[in-house]
Protein backbone atom coordinates (compact mmCIF):
# COMPACT_ATOMS: atom_id res chain seq x y z
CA UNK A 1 14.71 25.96 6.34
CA UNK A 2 14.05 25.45 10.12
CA UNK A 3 14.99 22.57 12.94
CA UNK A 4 11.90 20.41 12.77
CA UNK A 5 13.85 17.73 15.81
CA UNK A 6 16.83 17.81 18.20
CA UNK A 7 18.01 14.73 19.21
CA UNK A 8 20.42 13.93 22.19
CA UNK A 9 21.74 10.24 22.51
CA UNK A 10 23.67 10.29 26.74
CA UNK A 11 24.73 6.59 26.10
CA UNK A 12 26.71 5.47 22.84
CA UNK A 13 24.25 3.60 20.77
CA UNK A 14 21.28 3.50 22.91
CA UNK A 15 18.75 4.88 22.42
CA UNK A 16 18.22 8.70 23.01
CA UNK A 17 15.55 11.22 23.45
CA UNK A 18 14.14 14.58 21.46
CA UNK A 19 14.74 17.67 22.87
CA UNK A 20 13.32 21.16 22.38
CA UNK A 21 16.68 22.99 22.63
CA UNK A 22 20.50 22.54 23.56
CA UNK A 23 23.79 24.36 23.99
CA UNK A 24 26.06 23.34 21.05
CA UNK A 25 29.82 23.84 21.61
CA UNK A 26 33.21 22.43 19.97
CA UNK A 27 32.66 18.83 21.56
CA UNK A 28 28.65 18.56 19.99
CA UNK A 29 25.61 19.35 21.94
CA UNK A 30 26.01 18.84 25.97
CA UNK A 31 26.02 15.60 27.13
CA UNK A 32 25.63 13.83 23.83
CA UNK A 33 27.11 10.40 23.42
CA UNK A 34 29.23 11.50 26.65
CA UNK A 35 29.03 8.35 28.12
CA UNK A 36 29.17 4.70 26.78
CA UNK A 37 29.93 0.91 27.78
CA UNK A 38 33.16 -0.01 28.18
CA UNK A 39 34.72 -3.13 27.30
CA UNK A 40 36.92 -4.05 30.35
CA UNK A 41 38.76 -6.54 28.45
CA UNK A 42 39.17 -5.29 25.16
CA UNK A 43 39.53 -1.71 25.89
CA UNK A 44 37.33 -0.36 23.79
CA UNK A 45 33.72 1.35 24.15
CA UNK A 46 31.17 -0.80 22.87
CA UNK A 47 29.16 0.35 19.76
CA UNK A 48 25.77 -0.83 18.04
CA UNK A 49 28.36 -1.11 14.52
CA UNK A 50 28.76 -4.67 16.05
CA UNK A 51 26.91 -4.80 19.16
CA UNK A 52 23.20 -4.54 17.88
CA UNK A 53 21.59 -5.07 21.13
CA UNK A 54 22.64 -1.71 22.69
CA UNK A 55 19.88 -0.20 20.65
CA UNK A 56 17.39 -1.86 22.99
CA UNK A 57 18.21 0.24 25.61
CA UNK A 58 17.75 3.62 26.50
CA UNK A 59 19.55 6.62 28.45
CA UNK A 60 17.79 10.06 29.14
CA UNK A 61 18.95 12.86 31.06
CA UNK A 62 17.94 13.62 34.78
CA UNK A 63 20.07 16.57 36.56
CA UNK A 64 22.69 15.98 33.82
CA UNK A 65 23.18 12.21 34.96
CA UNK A 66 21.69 9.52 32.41
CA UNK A 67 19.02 7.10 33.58
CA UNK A 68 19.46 3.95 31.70
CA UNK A 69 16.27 1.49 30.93
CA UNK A 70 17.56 -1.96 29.99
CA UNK A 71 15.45 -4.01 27.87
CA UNK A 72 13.92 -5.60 30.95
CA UNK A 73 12.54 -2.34 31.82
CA UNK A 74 14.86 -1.86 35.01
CA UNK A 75 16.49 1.69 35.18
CA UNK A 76 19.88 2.67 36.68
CA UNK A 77 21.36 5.68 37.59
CA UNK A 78 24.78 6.32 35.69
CA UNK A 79 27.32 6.07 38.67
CA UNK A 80 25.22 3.12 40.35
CA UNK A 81 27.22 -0.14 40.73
CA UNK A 82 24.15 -2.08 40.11
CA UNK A 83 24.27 -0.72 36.48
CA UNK A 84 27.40 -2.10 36.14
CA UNK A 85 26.05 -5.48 37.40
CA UNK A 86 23.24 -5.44 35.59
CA UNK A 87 25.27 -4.67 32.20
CA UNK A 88 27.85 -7.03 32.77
CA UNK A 89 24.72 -9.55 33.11
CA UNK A 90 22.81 -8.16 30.05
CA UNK A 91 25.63 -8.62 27.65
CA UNK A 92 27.17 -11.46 29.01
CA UNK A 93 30.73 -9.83 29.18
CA UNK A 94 33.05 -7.30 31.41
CA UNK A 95 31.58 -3.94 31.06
CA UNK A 96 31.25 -0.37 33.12
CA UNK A 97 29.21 2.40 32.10
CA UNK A 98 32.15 5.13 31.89
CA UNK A 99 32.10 9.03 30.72
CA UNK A 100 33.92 9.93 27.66
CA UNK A 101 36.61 12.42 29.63
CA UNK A 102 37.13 10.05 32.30
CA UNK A 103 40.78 9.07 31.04
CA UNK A 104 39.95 6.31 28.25
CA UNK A 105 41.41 6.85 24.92
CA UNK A 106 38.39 5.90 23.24
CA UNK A 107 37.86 3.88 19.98
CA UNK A 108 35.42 1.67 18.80
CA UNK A 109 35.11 -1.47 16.44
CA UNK A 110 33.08 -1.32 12.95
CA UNK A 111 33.40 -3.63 9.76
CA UNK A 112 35.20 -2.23 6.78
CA UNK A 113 31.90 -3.24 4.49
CA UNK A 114 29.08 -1.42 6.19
CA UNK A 115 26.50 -4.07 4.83
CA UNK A 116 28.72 -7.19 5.28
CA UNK A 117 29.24 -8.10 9.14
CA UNK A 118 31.25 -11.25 8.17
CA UNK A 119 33.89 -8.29 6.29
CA UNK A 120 36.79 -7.17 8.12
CA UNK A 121 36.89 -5.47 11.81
CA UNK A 122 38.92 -2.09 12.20
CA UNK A 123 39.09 0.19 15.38
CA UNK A 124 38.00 3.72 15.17
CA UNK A 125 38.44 6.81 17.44
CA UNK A 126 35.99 8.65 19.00
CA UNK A 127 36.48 12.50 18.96
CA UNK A 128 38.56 13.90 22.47
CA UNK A 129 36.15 13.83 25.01
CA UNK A 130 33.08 12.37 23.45
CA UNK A 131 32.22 8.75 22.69
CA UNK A 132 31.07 10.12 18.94
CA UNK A 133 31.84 8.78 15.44
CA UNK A 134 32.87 11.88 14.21
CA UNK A 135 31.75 15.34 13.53
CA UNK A 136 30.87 16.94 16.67
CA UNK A 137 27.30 17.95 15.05
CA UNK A 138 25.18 15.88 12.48
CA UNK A 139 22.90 17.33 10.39
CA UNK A 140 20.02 15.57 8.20
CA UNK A 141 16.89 16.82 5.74
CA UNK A 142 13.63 15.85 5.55
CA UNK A 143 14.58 16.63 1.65
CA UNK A 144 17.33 13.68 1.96
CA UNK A 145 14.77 11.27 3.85
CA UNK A 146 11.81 12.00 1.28
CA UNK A 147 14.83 11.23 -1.74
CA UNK A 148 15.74 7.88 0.05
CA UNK A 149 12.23 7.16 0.59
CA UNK A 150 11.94 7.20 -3.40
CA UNK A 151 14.63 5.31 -4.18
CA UNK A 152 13.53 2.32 -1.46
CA UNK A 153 9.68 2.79 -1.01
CA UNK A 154 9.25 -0.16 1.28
CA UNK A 155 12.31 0.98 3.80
CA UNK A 156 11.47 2.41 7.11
CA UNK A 157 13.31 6.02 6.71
CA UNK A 158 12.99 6.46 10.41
CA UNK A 159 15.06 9.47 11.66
CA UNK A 160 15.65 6.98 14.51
CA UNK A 161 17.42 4.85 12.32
CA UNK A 162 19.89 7.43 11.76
CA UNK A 163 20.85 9.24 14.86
CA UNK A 164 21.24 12.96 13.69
CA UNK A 165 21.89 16.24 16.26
CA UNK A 166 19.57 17.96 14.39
CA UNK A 167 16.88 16.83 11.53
CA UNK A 168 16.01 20.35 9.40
CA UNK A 169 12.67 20.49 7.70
CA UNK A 170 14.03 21.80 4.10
CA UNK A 171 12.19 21.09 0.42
CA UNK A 172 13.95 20.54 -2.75
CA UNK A 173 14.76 17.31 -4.31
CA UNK A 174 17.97 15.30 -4.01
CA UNK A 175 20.11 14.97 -0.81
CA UNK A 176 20.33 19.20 -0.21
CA UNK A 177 22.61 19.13 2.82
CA UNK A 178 25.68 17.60 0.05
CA UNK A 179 25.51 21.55 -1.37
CA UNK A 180 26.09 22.92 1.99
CA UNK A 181 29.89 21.44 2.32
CA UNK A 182 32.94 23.73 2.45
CA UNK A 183 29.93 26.10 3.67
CA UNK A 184 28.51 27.29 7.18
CA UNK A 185 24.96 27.51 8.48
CA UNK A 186 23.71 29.09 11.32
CA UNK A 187 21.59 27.62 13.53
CA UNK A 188 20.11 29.51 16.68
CA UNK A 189 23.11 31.21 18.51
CA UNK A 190 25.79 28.74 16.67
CA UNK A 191 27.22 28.63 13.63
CA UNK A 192 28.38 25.03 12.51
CA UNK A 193 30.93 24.70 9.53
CA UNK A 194 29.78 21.62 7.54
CA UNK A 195 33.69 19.01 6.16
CA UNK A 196 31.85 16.27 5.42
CA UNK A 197 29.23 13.62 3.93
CA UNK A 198 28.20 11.05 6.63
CA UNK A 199 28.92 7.70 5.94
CA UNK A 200 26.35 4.85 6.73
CA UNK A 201 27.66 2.38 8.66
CA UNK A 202 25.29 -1.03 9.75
CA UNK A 203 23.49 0.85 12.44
CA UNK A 204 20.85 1.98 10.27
CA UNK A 205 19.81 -1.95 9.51
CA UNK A 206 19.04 -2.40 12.77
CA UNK A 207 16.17 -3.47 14.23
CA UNK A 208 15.29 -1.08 17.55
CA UNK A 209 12.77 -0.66 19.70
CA UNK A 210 9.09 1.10 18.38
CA UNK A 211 8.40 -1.58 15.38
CA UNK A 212 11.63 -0.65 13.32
CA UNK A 213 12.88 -4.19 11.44
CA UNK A 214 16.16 -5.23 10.85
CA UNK A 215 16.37 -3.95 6.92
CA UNK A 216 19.87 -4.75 5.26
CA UNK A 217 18.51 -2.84 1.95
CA UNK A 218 18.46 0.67 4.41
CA UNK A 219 22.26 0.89 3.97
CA UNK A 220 22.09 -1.30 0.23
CA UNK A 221 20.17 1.75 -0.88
CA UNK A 222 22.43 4.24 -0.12
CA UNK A 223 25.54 2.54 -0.98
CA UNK A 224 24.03 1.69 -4.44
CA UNK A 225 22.64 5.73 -5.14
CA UNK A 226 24.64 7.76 -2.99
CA UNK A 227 27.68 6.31 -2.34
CA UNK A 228 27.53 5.42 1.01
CA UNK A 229 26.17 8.54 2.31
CA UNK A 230 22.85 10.38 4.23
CA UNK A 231 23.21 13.89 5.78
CA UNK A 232 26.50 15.69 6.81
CA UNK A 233 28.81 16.22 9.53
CA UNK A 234 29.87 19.77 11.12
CA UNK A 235 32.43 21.39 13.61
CA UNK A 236 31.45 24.03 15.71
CA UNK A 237 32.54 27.58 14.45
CA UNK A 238 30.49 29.45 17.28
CA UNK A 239 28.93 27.72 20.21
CA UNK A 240 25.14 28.74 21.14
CA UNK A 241 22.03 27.65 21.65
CA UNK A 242 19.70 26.18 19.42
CA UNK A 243 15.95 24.72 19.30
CA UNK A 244 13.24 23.34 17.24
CA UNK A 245 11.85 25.66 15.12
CA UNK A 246 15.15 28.10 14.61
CA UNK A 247 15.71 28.98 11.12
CA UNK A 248 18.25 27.43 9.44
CA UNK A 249 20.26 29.83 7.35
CA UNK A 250 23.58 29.20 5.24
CA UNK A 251 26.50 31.12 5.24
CA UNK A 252 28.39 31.56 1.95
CA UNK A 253 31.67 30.36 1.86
C-alpha cells in the first residue's frame, strides 16, 4: 500500500489543498483545520455539518498564514480585518476568522441524524488546539471508495467529498482500513495508531465547488451498508514526516 494524496484543509470546512508531504505530530498534520470562523454570538466555530456554504470557499497556505478565496473570488490574508468584514458580509452574521489555540474552547454544531437536517442539533468538541472533528489523522482507501462506488454507481465518490489527511492507494475488496483498528501503520517517519471507524456526517452531501452535486444518497449509502462509516481515524504514536508515494505498512498489534 502507498499514499496516493495528502490533503491539508487551513480553514474548518473550506476547502483545502493537496500536498506532496507534511510533518504529522499529536495535534494532526501542521496547520490543518488550525483555523476556522467563529461565531461571535453563539460561541461556537462554524462548521459545513450545518453551514453548507463554507465549502465554497477556500484557504491555502502562504508562509504558514492561510489565504482565503471567498466565493466572489476576493482573497484575504488570515489576520486582515477586511476578512473579517468581508465574512461577516458573506454569511450575513457576527464572525472572525480565529486560530484554534487562540483561547476558544472550541465546539461545533451537527444534527444527531447525519442525513436528516430537520433532526436534532448537538454541540461537539473539537480536539485541544485544532478546530478538527476528531482523530488527529484520517485515513481513507481507494479499496473503500471503489466498494462505495459499487454499492451507489451513480454517486460522485469524490475524495473531496470526504476530507481525509491521507487517501492510500490499497486493492482488496470491502472497506480494508476497518481491519487495521486496534492496529498501527507506519507511514513515512510516523507511526499513527488507528481507535476508530469515521462516521459520516452531512458534509459528504454537499454540493462544493468543481461540479460536485448536492447527493443525499452519498451518506444514505453508507448508513444503509456500512453503518454509518468510510475510512478511519488515528492518533499519533510517533510524529514524522510523510509524502505521497511512502509505503504504507501495518504494524501488528
Amino acid at each position: 500500500m502507498k499514499v496516493r494524496e495528502v490533503w491539508r484543509h487551513p480553514v474548518k470546512s473550506m476547502q483545502g489543498e493537496r500536498v506532496a508531504e507534511a510533518d504529522i505530530d499529536e495535534r494532526g498534520m501542521a496547520h490543518d483545520r488550525r483555523w476556522g470562523v467563529w461565531d461571535v454570538e453563539a460561541g461556537k466555530v462554524l462548521s459545513a455539518k450545518r453551514e453548507g456554504r463554507l465549502l465554497e470557499a477556500s484557504a491555502a497556505l502562504t508562509r504558514d498564514v492561510p489565504e482565503v478565496r471567498l466565493p466572489d473570488d476576493r482573497c484575504f490574508q488570515a489576520g486582515e480585518p477586511a476578512l473579517d468584514d468581508a465574512l461577516c458580509e458573506w454569511l450575513g452574521r457576527s464572525v472572525q476568522l480565529v486560530a484554534a489555540d487562540g483561547g476558544h474552547a472550541a465546539a461545533f454544531e451537527m444534527n444527531v441524524v447525519n442525513d436528516d437536517e430537520t433532526s436534532a442539533v448537538i454541540d461537539f468538541p473539537c480536539p485541544p488546539g485544532t478546530f478538527l472533528d476528531a482523530g488527529a489523522v484520517h485515513i481513507l482507501t481507494t479499496a473503500s471508495l471503489a466498494a462505495a462506488r459499487v454499492l451507489y454507481p451513480r454517486g460522485q465518490w469524490d475524495v473531496r467529498r470526504f476530507r481525509p489527511t491521507v487517501l492510500v492507494e490499497a486493492e482488496g475488496d470491502g472497506f480494508v482500513e476497518d481491519g487495521w483498528i486496534g492496529s498501527a501503520v507506519r507511514i513515512g517517519d510516523a507511526e499513527l495508531f488507528v481507535f476508530a471507524p469515521t462516521v459520516r456526517c452531512a458534509m459528504p452531501t454537499r454540493p462544493q465547488p468543481g461540479a460536485l452535486e448536492r447527493d443525499l444518497d452519498i451518506v444514505k449509502t453508507v448508513n444503509r451498508h456500512h453503518g454509518s462509516n468510510l475510512g478511519v481515524y488515528a492518533a499519533v504514536r510517533a510524529p514524522g514526516r510523510l509524502a505521497e508515494g511512502d509505503d504504507v505498512v501495518l504494524v501488528p498489534a
